[in-house]
C-alpha atoms as a PDB file:
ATOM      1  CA  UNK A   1     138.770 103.097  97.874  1.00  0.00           C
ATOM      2  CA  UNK A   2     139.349 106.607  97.000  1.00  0.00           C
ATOM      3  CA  UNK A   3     142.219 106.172  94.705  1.00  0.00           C
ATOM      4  CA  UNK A   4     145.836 105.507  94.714  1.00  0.00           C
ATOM      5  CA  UNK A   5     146.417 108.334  97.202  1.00  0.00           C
ATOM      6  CA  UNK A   6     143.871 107.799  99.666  1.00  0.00           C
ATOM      7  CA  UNK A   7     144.529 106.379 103.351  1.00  0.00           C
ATOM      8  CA  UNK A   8     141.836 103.223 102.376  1.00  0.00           C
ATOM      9  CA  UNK A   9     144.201 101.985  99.314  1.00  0.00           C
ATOM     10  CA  UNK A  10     147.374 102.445 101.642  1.00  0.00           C
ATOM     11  CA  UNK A  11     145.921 100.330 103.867  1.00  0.00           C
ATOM     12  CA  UNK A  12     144.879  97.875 101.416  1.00  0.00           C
ATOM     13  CA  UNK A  13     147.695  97.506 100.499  1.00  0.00           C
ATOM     14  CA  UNK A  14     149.229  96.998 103.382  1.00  0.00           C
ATOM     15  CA  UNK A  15     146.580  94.566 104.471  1.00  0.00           C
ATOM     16  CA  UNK A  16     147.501  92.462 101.217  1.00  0.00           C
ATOM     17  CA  UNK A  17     151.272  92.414 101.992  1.00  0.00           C
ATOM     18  CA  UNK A  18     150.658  91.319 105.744  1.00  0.00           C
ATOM     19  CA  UNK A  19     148.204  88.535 104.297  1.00  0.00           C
ATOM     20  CA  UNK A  20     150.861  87.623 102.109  1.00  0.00           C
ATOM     21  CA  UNK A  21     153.877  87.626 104.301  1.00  0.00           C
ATOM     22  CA  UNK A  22     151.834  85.550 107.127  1.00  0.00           C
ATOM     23  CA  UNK A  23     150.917  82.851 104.564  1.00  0.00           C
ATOM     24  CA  UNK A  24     154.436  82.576 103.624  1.00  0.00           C
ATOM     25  CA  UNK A  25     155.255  81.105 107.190  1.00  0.00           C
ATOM     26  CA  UNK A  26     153.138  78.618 106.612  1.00  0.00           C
ATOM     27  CA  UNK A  27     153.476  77.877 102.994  1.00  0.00           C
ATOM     28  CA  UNK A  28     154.991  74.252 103.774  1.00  0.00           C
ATOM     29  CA  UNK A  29     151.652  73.451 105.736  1.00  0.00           C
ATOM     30  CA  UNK A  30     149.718  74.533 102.759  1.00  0.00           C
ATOM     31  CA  UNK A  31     151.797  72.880 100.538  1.00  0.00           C
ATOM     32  CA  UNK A  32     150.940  69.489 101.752  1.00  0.00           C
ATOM     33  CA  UNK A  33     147.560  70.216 102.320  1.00  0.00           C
ATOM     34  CA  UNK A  34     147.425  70.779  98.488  1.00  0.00           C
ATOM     35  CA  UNK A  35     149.242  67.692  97.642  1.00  0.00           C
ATOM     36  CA  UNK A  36     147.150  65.358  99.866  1.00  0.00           C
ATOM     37  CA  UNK A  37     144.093  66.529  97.795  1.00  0.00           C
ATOM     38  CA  UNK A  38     145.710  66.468  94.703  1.00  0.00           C
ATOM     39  CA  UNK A  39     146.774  62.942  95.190  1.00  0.00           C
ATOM     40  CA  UNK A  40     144.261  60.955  92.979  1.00  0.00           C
ATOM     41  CA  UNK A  41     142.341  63.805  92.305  1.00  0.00           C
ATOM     42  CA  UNK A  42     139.358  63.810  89.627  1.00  0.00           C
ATOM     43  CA  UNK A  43     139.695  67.389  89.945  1.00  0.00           C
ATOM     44  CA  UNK A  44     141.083  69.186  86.290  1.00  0.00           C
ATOM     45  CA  UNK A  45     143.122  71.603  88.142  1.00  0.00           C
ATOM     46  CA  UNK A  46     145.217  68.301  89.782  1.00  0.00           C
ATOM     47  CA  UNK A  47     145.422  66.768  86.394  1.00  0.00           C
ATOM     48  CA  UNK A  48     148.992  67.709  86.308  1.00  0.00           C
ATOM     49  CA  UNK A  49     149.775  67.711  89.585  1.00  0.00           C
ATOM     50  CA  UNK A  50     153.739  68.480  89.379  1.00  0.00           C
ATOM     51  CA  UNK A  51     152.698  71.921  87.674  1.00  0.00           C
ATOM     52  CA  UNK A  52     149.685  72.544  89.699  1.00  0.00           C
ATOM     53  CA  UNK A  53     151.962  72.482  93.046  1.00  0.00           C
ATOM     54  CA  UNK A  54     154.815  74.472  91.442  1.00  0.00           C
ATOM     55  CA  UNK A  55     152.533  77.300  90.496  1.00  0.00           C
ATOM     56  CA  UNK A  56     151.127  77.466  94.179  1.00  0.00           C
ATOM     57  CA  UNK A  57     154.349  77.731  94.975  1.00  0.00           C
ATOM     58  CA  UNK A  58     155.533  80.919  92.736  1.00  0.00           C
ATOM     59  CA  UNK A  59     152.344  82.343  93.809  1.00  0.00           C
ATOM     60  CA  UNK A  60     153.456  82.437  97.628  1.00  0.00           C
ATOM     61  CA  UNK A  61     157.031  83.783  95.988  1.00  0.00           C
ATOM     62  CA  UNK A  62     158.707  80.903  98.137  1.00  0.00           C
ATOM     63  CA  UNK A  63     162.186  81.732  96.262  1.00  0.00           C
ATOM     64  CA  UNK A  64     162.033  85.624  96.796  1.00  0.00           C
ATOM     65  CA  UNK A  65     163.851  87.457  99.649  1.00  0.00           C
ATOM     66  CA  UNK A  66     161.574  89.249 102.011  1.00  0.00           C
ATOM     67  CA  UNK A  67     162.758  92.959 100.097  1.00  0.00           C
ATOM     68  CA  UNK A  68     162.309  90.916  96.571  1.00  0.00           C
ATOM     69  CA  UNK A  69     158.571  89.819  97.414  1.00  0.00           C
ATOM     70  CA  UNK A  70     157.380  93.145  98.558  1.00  0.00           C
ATOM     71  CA  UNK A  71     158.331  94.705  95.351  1.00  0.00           C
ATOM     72  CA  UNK A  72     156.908  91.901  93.660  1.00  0.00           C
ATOM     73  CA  UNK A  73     153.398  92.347  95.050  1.00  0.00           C
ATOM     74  CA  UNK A  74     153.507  96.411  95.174  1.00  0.00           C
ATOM     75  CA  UNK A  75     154.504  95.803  91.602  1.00  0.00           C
ATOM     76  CA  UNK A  76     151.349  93.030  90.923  1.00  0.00           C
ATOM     77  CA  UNK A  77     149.077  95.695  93.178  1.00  0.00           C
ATOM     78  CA  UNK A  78     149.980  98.523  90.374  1.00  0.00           C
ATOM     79  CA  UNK A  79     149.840  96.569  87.484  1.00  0.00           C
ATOM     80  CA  UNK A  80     146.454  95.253  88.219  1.00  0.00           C
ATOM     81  CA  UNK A  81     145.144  98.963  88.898  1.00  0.00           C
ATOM     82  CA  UNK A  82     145.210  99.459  84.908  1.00  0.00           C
ATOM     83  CA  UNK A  83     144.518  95.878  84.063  1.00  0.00           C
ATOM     84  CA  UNK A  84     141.269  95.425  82.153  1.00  0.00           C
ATOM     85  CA  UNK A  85     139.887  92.610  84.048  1.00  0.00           C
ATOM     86  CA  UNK A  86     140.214  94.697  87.378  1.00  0.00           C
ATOM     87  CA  UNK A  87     137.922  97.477  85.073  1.00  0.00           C
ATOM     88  CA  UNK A  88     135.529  95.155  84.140  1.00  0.00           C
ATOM     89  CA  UNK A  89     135.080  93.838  87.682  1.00  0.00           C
ATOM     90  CA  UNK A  90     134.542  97.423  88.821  1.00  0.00           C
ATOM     91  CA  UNK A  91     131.548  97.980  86.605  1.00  0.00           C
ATOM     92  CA  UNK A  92     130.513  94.460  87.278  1.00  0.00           C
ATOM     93  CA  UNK A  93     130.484  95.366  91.239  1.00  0.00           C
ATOM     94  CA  UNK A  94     129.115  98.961  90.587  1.00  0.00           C
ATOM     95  CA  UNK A  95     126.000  97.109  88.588  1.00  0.00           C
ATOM     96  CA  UNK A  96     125.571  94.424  90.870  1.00  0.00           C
ATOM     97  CA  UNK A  97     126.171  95.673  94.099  1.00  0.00           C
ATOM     98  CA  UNK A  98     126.936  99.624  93.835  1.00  0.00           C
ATOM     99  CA  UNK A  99     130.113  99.264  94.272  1.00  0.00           C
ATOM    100  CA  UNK A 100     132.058 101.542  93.052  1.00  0.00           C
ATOM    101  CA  UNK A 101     136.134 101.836  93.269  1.00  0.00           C
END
C-alpha cells in the first residue's frame, strides 16, 4: 500500500471504518442470522453458542459510542501493522502471489 503515509493506506483505512460503521446498522439482522444457524449446530464454533454470539457481538463494538469505536479500530488498524501474523502474511502473499505491502 505504500506505507502508513501513503494516500492507498488512508483510504484503506477509511474503507475499513465505513465497512465497519455500515455493518453496525445492521448488526441485529446479523445477529439472528447467526443464532438461527447456531441453533442445533454440529458446527465446533456453535458448540457454545452463548459465547460464540457474544464475541460477534464485541467484534461489531455494539456497546461503543460512534467516537469510542473509531478509536477502537484506528487503534486495532495500528496494532496489527507491527503484529507478527500480519508479517508473516506479507511474505506469505509476496511468495504466493507477489504481493508485496
Amino acid at each position: 500500500m505504500g506505507g502508513v503515509e501513503s494516500d492507498m493506506f488512508s483510504y484503506f483505512k477509511s474503507l475499513f471504518i465505513q465497512g465497519l460503521f455500515k455493518l453496525r446498522t445492521h448488526t441485529e439482522a446479523l445477529i439472528n442470522m447467526v443464532e438461527i444457524m447456531a441453533n442445533g449446530s454440529n458446527f465446533p464454533c456453535f458448540r457454545k453458542n452463548e459465547v460464540a454470539i457474544n464475541e460477534l457481538k464485541e467484534r461489531f463494538k455494539c456497546c461503543y459510542s460512534d467516537d469510542e469505536c473509531l478509536r477502537t479500530v484506528e487503534s486495532m488498524i495500528y496494532y496489527s501493522m507491527g503484529n507478527w501474523r500480519t508479517v508473516q502474511y506479507d511474505i506469505y502473499q509476496k511468495l504466493t502471489n507477489d504481493i508485496y505491502q
